[in-house]
C-alpha atoms as a PDB file:
ATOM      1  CA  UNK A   1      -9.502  -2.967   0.159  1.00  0.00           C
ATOM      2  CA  UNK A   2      -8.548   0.663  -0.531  1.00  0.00           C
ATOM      3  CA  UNK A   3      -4.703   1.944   0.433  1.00  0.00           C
ATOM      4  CA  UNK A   4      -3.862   5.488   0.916  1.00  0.00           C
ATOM      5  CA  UNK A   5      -0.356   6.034  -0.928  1.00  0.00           C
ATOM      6  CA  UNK A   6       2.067   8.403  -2.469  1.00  0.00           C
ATOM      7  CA  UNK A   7       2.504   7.597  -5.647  1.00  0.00           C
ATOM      8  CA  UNK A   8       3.068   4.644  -7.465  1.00  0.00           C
ATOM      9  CA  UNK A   9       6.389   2.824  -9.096  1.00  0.00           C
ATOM     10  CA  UNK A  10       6.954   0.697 -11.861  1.00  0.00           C
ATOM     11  CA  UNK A  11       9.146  -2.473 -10.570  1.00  0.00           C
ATOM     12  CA  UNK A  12      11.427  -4.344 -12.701  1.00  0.00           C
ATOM     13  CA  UNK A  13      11.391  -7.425 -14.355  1.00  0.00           C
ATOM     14  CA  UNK A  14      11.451 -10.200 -11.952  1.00  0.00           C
ATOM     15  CA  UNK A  15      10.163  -7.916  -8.831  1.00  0.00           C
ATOM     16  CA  UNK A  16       6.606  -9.034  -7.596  1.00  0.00           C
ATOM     17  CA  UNK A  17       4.019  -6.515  -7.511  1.00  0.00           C
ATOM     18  CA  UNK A  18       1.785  -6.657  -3.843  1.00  0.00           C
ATOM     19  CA  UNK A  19      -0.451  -3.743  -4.455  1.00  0.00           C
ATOM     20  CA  UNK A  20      -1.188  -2.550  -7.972  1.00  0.00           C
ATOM     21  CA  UNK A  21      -2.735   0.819  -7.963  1.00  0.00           C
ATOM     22  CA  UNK A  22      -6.097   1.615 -10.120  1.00  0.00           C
ATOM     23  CA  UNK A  23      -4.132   3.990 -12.100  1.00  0.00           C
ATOM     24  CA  UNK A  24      -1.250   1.514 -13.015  1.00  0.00           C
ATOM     25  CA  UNK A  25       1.792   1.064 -11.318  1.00  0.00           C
ATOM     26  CA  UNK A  26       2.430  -0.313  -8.076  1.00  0.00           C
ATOM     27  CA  UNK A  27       2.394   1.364  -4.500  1.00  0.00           C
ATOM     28  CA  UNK A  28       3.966  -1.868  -2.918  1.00  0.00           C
ATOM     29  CA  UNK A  29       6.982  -4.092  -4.452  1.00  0.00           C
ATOM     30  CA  UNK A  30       9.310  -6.630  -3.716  1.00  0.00           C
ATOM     31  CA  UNK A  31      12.589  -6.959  -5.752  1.00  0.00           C
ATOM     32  CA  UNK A  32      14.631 -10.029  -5.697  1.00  0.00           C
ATOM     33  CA  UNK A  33      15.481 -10.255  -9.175  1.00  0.00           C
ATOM     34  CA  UNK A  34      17.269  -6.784  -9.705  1.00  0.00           C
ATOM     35  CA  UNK A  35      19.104  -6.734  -6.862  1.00  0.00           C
ATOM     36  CA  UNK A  36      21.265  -9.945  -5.027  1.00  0.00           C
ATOM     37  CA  UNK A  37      19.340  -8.138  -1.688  1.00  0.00           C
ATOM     38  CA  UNK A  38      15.450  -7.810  -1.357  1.00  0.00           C
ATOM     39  CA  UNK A  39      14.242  -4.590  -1.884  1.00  0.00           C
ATOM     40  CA  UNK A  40      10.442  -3.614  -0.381  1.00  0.00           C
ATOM     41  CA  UNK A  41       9.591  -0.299  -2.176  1.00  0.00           C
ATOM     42  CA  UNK A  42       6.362   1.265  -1.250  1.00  0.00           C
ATOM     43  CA  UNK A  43       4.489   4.561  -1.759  1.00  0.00           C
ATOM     44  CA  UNK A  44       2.066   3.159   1.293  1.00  0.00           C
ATOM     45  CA  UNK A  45       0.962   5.643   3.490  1.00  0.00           C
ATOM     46  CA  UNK A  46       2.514   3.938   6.863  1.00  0.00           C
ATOM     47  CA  UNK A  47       5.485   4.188   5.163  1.00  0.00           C
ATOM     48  CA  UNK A  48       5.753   7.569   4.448  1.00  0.00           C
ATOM     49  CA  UNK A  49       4.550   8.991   7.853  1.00  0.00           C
ATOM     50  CA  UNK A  50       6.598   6.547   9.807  1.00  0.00           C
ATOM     51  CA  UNK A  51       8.493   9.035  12.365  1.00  0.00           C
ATOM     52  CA  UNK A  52       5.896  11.894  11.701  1.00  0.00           C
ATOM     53  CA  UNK A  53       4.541  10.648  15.324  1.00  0.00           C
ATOM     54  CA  UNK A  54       1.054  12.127  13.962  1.00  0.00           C
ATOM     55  CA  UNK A  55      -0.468   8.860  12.914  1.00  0.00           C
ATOM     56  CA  UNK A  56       0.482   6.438  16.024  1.00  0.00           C
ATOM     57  CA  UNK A  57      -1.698   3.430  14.170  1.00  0.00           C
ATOM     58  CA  UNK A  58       1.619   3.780  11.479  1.00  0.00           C
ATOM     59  CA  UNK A  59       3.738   2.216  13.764  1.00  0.00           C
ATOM     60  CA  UNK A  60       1.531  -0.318  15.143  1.00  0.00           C
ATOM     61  CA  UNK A  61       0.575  -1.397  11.419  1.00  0.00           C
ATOM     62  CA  UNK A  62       4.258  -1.891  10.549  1.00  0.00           C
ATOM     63  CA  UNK A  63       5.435  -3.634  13.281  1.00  0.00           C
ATOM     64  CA  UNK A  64       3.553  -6.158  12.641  1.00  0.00           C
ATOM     65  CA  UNK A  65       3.265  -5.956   8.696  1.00  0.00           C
ATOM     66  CA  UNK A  66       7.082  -5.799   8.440  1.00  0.00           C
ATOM     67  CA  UNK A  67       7.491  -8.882  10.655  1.00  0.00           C
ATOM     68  CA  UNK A  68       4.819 -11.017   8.381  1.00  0.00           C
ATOM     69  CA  UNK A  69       6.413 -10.182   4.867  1.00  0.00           C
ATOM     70  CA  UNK A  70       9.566 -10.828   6.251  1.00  0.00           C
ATOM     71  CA  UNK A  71       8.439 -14.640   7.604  1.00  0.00           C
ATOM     72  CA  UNK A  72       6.712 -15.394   4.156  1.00  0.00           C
ATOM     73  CA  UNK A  73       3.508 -13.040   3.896  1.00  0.00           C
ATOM     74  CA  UNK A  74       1.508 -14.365   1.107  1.00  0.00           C
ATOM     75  CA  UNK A  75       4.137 -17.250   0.419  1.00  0.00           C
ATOM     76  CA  UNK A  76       5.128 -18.647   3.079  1.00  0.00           C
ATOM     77  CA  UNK A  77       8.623 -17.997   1.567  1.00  0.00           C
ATOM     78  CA  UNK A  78      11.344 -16.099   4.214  1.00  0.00           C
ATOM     79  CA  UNK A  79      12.486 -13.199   2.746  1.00  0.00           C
ATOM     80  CA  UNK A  80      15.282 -13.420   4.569  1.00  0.00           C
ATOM     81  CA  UNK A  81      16.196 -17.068   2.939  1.00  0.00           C
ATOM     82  CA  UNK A  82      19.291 -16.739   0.899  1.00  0.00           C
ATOM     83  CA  UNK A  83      18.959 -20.544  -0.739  1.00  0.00           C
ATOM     84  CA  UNK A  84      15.633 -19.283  -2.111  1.00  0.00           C
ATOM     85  CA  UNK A  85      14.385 -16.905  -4.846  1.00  0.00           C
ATOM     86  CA  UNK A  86      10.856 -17.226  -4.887  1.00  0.00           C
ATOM     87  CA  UNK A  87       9.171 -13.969  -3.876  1.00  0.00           C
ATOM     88  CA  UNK A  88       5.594 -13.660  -2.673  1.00  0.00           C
END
């Protein structure tokens, strides 16, 4: 699958790495290890022209995307689940 993104971070120890970029680094993150929150960092396109109201499949994409990771994603673990810290 190829993703459009702006740039590319490198995520702490413990954070989970969802999209690794050819280049090294990662355009998409999650953090539960750094943090006692969950961070989701990403360089993804949708999320940097959310609210540009130029790309209308951006909001479409993340209402739905957003939803998913935060019910599991690739897990099946909440996000949202304070009694667990296994990330995705």
């Amino acid at each position: 699958m190829t993703w459009h993104y702006h740039g590319t971070f490198r995520p702490p120890p413990g954070a989970v790495t969802l999209i690794s970029a050819t280049a090294g680094g990662a355009a998409l993150y999650i953090d539960q290890a750094s943090t006692p929150g969950t961070l989701v960092v990403a360089a993804l396109d949708p999320m940097s022209h959310y609210g540009s109201y130029f790309m209308p499949a951006t909001e479409r994409f993340l209402d739905a995307f957003l939803p998913w990771l935060a019910e599991g994603g690739l897990s099946g673990n909440s996000l949202t689940d304070s009694n667990s810290k296994e990330t995705p």
